[in-house]
N, C-alpha and C. Protein backbone atom coordinates (compact mmCIF):
# COMPACT_ATOMS: atom_id res chain seq x y z
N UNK A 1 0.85 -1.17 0.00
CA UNK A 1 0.00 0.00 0.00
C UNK A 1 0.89 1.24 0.00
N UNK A 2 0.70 2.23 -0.47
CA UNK A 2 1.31 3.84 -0.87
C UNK A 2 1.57 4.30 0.25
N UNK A 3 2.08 5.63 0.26
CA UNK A 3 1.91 6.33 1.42
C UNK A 3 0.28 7.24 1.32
N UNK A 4 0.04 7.26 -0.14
CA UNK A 4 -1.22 8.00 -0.31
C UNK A 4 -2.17 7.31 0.34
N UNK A 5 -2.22 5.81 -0.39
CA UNK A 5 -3.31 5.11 0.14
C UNK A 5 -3.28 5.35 1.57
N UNK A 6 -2.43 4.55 2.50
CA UNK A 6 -2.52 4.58 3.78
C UNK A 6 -3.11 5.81 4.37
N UNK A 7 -2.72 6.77 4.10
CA UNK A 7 -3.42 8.26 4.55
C UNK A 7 -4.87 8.37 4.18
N UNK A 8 -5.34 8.22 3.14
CA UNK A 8 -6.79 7.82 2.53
C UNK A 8 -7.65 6.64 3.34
N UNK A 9 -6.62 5.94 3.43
CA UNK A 9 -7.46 4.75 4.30
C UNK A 9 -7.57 5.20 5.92
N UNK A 10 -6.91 5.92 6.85
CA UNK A 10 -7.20 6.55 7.69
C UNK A 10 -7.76 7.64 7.73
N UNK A 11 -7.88 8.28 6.53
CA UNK A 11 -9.06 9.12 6.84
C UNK A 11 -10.65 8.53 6.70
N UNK A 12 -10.63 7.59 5.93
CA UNK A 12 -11.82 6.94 5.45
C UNK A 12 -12.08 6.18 7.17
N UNK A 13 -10.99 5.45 8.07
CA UNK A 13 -11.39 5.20 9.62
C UNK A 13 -11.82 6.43 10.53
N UNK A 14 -11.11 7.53 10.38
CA UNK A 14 -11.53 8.44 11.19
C UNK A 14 -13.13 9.26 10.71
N UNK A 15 -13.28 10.02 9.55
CA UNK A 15 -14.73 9.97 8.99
C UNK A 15 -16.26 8.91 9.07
N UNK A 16 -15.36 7.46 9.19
CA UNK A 16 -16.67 6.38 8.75
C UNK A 16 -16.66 5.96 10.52
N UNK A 17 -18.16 5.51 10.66
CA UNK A 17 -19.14 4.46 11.62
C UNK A 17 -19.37 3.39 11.43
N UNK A 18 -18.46 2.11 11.55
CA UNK A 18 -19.37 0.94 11.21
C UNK A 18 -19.73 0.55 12.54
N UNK A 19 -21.28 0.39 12.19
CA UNK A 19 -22.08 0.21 13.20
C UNK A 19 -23.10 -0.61 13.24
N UNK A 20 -23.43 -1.25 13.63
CA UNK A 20 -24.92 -2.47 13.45
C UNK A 20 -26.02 -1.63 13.06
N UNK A 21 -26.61 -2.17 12.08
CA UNK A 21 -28.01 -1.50 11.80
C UNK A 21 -28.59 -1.53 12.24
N UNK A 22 -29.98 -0.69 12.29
CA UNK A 22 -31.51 -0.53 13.17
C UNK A 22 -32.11 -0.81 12.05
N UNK A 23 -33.54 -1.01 12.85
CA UNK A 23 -34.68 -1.42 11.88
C UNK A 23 -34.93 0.38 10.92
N UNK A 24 -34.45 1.39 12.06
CA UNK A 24 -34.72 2.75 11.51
C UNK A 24 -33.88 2.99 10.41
N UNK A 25 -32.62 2.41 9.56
CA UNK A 25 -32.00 2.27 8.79
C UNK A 25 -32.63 2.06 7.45
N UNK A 26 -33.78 1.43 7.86
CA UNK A 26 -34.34 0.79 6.61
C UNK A 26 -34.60 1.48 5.29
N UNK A 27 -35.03 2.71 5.63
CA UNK A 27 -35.33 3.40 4.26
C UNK A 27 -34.24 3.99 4.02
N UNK A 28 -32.93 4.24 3.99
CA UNK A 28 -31.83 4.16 3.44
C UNK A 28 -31.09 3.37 2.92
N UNK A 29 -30.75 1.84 4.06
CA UNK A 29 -30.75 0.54 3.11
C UNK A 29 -31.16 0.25 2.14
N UNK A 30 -32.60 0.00 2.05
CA UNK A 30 -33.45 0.10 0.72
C UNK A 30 -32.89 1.39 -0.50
N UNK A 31 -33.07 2.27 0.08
CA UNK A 31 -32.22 3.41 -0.79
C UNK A 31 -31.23 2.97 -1.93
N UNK A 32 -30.46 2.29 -1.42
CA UNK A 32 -28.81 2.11 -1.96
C UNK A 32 -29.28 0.87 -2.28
N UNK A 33 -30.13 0.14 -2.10
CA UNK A 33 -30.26 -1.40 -2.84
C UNK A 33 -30.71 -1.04 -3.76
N UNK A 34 -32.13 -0.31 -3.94
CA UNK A 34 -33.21 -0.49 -4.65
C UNK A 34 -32.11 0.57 -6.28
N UNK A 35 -31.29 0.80 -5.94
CA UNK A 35 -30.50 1.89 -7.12
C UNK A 35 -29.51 0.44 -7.72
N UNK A 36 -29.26 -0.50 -7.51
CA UNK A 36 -28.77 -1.42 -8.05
C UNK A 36 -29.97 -2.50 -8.68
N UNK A 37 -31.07 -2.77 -8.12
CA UNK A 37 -32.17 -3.54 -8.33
C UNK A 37 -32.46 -2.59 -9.97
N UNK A 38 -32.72 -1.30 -9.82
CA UNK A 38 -33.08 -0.60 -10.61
C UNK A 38 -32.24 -0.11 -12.07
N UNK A 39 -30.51 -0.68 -11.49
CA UNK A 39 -30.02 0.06 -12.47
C UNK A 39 -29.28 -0.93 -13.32
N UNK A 40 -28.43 -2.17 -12.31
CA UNK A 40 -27.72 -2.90 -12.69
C UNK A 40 -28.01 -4.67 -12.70
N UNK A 41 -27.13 -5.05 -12.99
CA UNK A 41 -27.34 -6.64 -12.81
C UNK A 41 -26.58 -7.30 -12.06
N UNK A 42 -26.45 -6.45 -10.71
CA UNK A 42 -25.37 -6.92 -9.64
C UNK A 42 -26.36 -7.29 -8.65
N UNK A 43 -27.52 -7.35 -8.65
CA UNK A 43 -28.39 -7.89 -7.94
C UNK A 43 -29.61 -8.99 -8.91
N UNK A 44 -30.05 -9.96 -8.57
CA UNK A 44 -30.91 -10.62 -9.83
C UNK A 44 -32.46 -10.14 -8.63
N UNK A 45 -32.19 -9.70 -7.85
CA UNK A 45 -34.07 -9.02 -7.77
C UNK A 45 -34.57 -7.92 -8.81
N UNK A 46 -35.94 -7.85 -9.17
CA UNK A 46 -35.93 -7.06 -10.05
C UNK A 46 -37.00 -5.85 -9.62
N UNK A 47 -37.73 -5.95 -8.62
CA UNK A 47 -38.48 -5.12 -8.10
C UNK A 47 -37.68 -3.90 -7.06
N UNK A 48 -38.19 -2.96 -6.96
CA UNK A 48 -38.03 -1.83 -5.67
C UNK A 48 -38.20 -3.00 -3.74
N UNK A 49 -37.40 -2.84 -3.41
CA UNK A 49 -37.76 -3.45 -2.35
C UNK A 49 -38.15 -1.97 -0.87
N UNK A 50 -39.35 -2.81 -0.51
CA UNK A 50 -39.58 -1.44 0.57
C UNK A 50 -38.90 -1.34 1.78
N UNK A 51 -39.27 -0.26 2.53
CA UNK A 51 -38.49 0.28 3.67
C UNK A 51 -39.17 -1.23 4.41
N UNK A 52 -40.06 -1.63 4.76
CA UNK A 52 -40.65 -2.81 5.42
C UNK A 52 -40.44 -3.79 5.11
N UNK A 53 -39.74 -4.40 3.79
CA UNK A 53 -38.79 -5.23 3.97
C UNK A 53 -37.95 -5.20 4.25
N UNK A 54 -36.98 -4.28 3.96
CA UNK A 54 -35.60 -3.89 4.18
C UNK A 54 -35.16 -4.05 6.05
N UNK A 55 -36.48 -3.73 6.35
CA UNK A 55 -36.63 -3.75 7.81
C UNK A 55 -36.62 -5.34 8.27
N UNK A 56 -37.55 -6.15 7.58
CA UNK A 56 -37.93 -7.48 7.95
C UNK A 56 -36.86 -8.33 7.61
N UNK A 57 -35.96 -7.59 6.75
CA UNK A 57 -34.64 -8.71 6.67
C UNK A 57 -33.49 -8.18 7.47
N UNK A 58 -33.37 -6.91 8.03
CA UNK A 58 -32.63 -6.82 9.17
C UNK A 58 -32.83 -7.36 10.56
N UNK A 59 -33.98 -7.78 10.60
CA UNK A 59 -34.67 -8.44 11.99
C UNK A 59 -34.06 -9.25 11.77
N UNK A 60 -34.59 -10.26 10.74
CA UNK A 60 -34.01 -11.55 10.66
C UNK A 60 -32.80 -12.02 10.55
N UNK A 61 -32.07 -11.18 10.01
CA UNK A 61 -30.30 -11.35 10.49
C UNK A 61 -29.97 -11.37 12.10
N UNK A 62 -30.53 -10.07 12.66
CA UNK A 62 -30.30 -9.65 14.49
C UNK A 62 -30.77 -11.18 14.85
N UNK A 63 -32.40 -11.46 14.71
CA UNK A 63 -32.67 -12.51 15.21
C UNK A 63 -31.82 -14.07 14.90
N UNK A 64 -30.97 -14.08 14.10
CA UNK A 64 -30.60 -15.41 13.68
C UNK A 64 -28.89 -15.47 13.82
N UNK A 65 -28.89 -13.98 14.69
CA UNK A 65 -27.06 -13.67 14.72
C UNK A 65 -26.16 -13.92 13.81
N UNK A 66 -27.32 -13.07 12.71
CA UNK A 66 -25.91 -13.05 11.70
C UNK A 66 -25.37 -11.14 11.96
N UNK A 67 -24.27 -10.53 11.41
CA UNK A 67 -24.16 -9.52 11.55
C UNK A 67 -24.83 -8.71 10.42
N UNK A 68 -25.03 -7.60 10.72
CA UNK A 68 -25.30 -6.54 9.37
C UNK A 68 -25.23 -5.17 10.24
N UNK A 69 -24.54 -5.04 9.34
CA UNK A 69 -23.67 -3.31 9.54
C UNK A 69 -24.07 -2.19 8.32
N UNK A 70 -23.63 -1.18 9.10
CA UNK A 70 -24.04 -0.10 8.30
C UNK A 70 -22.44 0.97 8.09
N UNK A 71 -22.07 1.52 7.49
CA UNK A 71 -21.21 2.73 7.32
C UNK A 71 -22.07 3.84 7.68
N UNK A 72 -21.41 4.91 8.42
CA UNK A 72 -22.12 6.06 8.33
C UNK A 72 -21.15 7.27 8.32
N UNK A 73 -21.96 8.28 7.82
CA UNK A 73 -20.75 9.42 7.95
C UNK A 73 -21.70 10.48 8.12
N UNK A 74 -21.40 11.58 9.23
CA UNK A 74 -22.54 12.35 9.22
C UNK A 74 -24.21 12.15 9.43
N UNK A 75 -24.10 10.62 10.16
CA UNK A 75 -25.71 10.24 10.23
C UNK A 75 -26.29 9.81 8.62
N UNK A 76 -25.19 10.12 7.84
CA UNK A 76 -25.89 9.57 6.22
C UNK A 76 -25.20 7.96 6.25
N UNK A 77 -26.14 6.99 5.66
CA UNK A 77 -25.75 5.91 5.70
C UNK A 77 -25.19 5.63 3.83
N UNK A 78 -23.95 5.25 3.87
CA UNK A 78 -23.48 5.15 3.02
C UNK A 78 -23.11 4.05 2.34
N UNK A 79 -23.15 2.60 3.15
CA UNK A 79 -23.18 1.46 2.39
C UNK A 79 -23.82 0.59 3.62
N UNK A 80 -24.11 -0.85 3.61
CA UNK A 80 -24.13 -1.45 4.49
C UNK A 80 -23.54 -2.77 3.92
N UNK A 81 -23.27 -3.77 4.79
CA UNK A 81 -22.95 -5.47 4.43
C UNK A 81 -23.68 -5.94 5.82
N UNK A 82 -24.01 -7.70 4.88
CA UNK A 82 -24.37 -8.71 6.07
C UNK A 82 -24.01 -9.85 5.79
N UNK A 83 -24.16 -10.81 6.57
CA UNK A 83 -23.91 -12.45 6.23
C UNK A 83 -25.78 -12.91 6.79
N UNK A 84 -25.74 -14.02 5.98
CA UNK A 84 -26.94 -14.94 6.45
C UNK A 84 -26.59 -16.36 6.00
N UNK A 85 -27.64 -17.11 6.55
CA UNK A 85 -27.47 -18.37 6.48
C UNK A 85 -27.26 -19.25 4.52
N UNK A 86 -26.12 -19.99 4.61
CA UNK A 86 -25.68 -20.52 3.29
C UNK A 86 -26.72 -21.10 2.74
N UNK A 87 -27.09 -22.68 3.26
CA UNK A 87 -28.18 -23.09 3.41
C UNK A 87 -28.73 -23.79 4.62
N UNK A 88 -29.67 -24.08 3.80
CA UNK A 88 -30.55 -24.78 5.37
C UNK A 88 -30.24 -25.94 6.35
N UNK A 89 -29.94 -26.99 5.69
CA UNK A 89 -29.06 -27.77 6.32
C UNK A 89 -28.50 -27.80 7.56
N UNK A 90 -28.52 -28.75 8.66
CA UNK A 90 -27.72 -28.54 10.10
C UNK A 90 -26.03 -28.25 9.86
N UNK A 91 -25.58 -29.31 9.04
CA UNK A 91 -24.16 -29.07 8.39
C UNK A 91 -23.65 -28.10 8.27
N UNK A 92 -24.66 -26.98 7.57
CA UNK A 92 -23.85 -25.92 6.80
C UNK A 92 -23.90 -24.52 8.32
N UNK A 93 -24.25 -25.22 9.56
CA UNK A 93 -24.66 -23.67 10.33
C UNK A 93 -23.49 -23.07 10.89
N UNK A 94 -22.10 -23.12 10.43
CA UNK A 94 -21.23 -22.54 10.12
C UNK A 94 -20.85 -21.92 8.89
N UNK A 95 -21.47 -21.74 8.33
CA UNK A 95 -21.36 -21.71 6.86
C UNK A 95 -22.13 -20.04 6.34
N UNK A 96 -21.77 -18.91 5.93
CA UNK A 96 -22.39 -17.71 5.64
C UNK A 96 -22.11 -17.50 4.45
N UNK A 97 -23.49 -16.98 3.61
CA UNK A 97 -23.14 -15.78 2.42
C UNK A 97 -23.04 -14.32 2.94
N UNK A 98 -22.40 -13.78 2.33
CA UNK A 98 -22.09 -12.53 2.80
C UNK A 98 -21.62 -11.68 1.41
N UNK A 99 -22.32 -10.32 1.86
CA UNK A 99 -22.54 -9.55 0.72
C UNK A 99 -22.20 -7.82 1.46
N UNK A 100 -21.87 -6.85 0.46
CA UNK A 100 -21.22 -5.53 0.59
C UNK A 100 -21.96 -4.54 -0.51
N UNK A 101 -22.61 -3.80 -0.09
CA UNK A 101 -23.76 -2.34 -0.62
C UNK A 101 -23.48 -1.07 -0.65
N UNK A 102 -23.12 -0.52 -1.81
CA UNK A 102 -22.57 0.98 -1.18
C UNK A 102 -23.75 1.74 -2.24
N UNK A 103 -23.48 2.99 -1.35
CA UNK A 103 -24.41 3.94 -2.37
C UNK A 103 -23.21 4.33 -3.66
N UNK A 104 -23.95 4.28 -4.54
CA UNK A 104 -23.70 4.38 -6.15
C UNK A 104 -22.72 5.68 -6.08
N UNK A 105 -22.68 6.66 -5.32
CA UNK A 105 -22.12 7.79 -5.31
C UNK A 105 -20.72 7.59 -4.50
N UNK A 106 -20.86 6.65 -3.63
CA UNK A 106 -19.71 6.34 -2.58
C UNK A 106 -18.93 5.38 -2.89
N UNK A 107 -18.41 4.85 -3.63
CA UNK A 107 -17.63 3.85 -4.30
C UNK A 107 -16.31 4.08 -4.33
N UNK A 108 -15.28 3.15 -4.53
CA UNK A 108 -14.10 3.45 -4.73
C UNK A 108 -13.39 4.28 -3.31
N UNK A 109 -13.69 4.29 -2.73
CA UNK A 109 -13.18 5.03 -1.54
C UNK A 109 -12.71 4.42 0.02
N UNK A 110 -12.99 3.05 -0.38
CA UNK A 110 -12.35 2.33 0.83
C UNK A 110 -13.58 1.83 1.46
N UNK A 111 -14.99 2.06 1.41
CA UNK A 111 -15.77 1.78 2.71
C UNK A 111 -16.36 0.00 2.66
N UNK A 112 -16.06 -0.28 1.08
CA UNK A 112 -16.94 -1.60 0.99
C UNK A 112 -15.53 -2.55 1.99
N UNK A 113 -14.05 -1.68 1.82
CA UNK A 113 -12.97 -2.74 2.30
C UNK A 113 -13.76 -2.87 3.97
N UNK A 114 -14.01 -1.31 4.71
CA UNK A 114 -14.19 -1.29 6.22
C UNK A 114 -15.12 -2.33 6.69
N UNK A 115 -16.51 -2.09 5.59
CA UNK A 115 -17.43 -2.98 5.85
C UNK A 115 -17.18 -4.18 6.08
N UNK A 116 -16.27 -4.88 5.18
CA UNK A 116 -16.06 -6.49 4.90
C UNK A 116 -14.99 -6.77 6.04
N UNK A 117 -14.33 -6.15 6.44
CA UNK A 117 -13.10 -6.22 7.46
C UNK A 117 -13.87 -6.06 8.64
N UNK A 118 -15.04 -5.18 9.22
CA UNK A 118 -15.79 -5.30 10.32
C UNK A 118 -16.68 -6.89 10.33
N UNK A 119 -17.40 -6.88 9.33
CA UNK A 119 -18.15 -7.95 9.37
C UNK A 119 -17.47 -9.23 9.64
N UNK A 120 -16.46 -9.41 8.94
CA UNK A 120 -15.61 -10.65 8.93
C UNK A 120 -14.73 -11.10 10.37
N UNK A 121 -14.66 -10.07 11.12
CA UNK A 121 -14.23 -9.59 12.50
C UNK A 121 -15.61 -10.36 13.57
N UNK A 122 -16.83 -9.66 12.96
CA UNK A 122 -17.61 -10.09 13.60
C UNK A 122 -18.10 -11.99 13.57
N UNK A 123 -17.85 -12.12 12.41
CA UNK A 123 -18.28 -13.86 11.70
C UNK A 123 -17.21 -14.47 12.74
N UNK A 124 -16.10 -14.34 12.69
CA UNK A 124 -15.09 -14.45 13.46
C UNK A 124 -15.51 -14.79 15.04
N UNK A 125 -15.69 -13.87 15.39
CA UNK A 125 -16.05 -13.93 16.85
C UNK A 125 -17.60 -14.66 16.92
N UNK A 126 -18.10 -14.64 16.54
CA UNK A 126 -19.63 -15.68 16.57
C UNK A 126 -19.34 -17.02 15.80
N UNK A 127 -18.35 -17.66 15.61
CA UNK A 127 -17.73 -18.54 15.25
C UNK A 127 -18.21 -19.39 14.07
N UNK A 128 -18.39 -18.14 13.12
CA UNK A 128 -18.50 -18.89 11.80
C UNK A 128 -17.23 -19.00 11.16
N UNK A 129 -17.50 -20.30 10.15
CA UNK A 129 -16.16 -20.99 9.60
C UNK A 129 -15.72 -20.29 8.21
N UNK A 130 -16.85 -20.45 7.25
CA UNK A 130 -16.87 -20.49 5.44
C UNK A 130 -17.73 -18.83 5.44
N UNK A 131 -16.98 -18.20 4.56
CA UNK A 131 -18.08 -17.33 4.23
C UNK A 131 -17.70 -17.28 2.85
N UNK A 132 -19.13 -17.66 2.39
CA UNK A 132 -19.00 -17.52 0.43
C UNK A 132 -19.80 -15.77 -0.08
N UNK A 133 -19.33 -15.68 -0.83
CA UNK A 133 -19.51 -14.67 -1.75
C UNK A 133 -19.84 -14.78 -3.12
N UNK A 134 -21.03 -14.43 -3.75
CA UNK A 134 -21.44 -14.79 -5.05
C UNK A 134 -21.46 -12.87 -5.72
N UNK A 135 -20.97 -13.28 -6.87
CA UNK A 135 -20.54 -11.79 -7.79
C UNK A 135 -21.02 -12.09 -8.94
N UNK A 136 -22.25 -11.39 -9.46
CA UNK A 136 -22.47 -11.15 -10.93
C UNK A 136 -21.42 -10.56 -11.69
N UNK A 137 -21.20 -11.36 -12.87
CA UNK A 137 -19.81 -11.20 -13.45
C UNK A 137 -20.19 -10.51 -14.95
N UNK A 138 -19.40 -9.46 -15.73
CA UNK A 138 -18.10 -9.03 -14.86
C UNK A 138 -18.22 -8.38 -13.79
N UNK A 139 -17.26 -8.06 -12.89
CA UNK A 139 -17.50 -6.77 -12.05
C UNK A 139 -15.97 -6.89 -11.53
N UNK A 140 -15.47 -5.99 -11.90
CA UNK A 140 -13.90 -6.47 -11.63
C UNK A 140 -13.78 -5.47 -10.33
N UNK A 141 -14.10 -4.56 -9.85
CA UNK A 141 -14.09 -4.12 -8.73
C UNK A 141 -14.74 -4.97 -6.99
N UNK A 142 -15.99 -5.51 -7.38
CA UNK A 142 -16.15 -6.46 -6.54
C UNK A 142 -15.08 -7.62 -6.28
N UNK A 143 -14.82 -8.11 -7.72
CA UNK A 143 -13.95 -9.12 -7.47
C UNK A 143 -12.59 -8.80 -6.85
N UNK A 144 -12.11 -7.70 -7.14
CA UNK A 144 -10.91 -7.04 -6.23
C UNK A 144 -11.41 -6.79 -4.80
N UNK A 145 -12.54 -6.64 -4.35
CA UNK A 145 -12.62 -6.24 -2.84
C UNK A 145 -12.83 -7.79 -2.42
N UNK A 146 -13.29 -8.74 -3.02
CA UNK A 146 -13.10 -9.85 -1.95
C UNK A 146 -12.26 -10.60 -2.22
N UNK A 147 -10.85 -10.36 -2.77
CA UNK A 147 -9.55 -11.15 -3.45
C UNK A 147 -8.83 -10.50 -2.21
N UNK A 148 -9.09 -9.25 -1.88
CA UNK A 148 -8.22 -8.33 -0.64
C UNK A 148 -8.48 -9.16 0.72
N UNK A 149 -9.33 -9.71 0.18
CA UNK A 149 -9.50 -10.52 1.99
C UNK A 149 -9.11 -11.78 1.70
N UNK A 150 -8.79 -12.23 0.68
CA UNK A 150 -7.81 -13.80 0.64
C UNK A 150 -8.96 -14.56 -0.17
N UNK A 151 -10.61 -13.96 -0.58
CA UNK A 151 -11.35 -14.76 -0.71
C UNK A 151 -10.92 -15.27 -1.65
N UNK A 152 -11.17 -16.63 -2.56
CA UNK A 152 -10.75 -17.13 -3.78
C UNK A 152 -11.97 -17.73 -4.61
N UNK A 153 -11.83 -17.69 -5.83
CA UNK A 153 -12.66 -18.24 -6.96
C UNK A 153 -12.99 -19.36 -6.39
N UNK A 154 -14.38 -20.38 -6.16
CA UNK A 154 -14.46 -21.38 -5.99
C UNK A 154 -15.54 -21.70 -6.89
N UNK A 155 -16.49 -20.98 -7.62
CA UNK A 155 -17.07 -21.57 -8.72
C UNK A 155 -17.18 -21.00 -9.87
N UNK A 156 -18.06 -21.07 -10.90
CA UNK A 156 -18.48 -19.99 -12.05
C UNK A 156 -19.82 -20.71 -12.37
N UNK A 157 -20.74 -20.25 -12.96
CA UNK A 157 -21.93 -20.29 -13.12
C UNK A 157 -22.62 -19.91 -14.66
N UNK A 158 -22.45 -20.31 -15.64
CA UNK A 158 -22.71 -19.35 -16.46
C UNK A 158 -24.06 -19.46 -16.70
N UNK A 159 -24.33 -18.15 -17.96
CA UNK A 159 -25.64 -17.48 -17.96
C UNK A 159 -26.45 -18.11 -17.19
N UNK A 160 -26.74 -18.03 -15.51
CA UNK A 160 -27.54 -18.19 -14.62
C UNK A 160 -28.85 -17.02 -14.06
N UNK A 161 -28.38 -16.18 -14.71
CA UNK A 161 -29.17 -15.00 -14.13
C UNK A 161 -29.61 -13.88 -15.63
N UNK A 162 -30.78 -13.75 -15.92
CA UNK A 162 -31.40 -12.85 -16.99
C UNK A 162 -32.03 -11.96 -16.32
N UNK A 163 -31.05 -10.52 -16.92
CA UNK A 163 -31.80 -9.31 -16.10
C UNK A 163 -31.57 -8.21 -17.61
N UNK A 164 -32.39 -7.20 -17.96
CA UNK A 164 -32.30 -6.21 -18.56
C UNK A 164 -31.82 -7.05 -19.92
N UNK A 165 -32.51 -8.00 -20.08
CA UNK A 165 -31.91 -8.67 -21.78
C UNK A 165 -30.99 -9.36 -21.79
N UNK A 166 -30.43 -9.53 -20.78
CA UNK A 166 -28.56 -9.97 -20.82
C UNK A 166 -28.80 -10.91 -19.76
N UNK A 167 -27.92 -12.35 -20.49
CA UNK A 167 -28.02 -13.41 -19.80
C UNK A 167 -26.33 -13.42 -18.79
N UNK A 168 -26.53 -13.18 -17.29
CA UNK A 168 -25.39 -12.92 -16.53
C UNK A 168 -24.70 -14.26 -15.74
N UNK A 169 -23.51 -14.40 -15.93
CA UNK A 169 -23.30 -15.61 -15.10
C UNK A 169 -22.78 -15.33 -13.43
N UNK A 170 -22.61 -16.00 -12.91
CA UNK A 170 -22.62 -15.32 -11.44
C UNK A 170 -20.69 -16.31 -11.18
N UNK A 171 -20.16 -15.61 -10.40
CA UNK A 171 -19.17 -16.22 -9.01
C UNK A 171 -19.04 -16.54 -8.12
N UNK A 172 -18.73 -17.48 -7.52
CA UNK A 172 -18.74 -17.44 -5.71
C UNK A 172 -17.22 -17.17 -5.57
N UNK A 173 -17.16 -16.75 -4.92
CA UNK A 173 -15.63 -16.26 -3.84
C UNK A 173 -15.68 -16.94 -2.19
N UNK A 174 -14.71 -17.53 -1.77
CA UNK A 174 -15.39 -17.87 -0.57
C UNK A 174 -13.51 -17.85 0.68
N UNK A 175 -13.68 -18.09 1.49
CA UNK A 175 -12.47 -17.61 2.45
C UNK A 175 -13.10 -18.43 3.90
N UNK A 176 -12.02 -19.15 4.64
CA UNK A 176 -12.18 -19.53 5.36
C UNK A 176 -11.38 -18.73 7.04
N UNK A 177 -12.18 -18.45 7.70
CA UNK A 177 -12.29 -18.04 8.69
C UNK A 177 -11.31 -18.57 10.02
């Protein structure tokens, strides 16, 4: 890392909050999702999701101890990440997907690294093992933020996902804990 970076990356610690989300988060969460649902094919939902879901799936993380965090700066919420359950299975209840959200405007600036470095801190200490990561491909920036944490290629998928005309294949990335 630079001497620039390093300075950038401490300012991005001293400016940013990662902090567990509230259910009051919700219509900002939703915010920054629903602009990828809407714009890109880095999500395969295709609807607006509401503040009352957005809410009902933060419960259900708190309730099932998975983590989900928020960035904040100034009380503005600027990205969030969470993990939830892989699958259903007794086997897999070490086992998390885990995913990283920034607002469209806030990118490139270090916060998806803080997010994934808090969360993974947290998986850590609640003693999860595997955390996989699935990436609509291309996206060579995602794939650089979870290569920074050691994650590695473990599958490919092709044209699995049809969004906006375009048949997308997906990645998993996954890193053991």
């Amino acid at each position: 890392m630079s001497k620039l970076e390093m300075i950038q990356a401490q300012h991005i610690k001293d400016a940013i909050m990662i902090r567990t989300a509230k259910v009051a988060d919700a219509q900002k969460i939703a915010a920054i999702y629903n602009h990828y649902i809407e714009h890109t094919w880095i999500t395969f939902e295709v609807d607006p999701v509401s503040a009352d879901e957005m809410a009902s799936r933060v419960e259900a993380c708190h309730k099932n101890n998975f983590p989900w965090l928020v960035a904040e700066e100034n009380g503005e919420v600027l990205g969030y990440s969470y993990a939830t359950q892989w699958k259903g299975r007794w086997a897999y209840r070490h086992s998390v997907e885990a995913t990283v959200y920034l607002n469209h405007t806030a990118t490139a600036k270090g916060l998806g690294t803080e997010l994934y470095r808090e969360l993974l801190s947290q998986l850590t200490s609640r003693e999860f093992h595997a955390v996989i990561c699935g990436i609509a491909l291309p996206n060579a920036a995602s794939v650089a933020l979870h290569e920074k944490f050691g994650m590695k290629k473990v599958a490919h998928f092709q044209e699995v996902g049809r969004k906006f005309g375009k048949w997308v294949d997906v990645g998993y990335w996954q890193c053991l804990l």
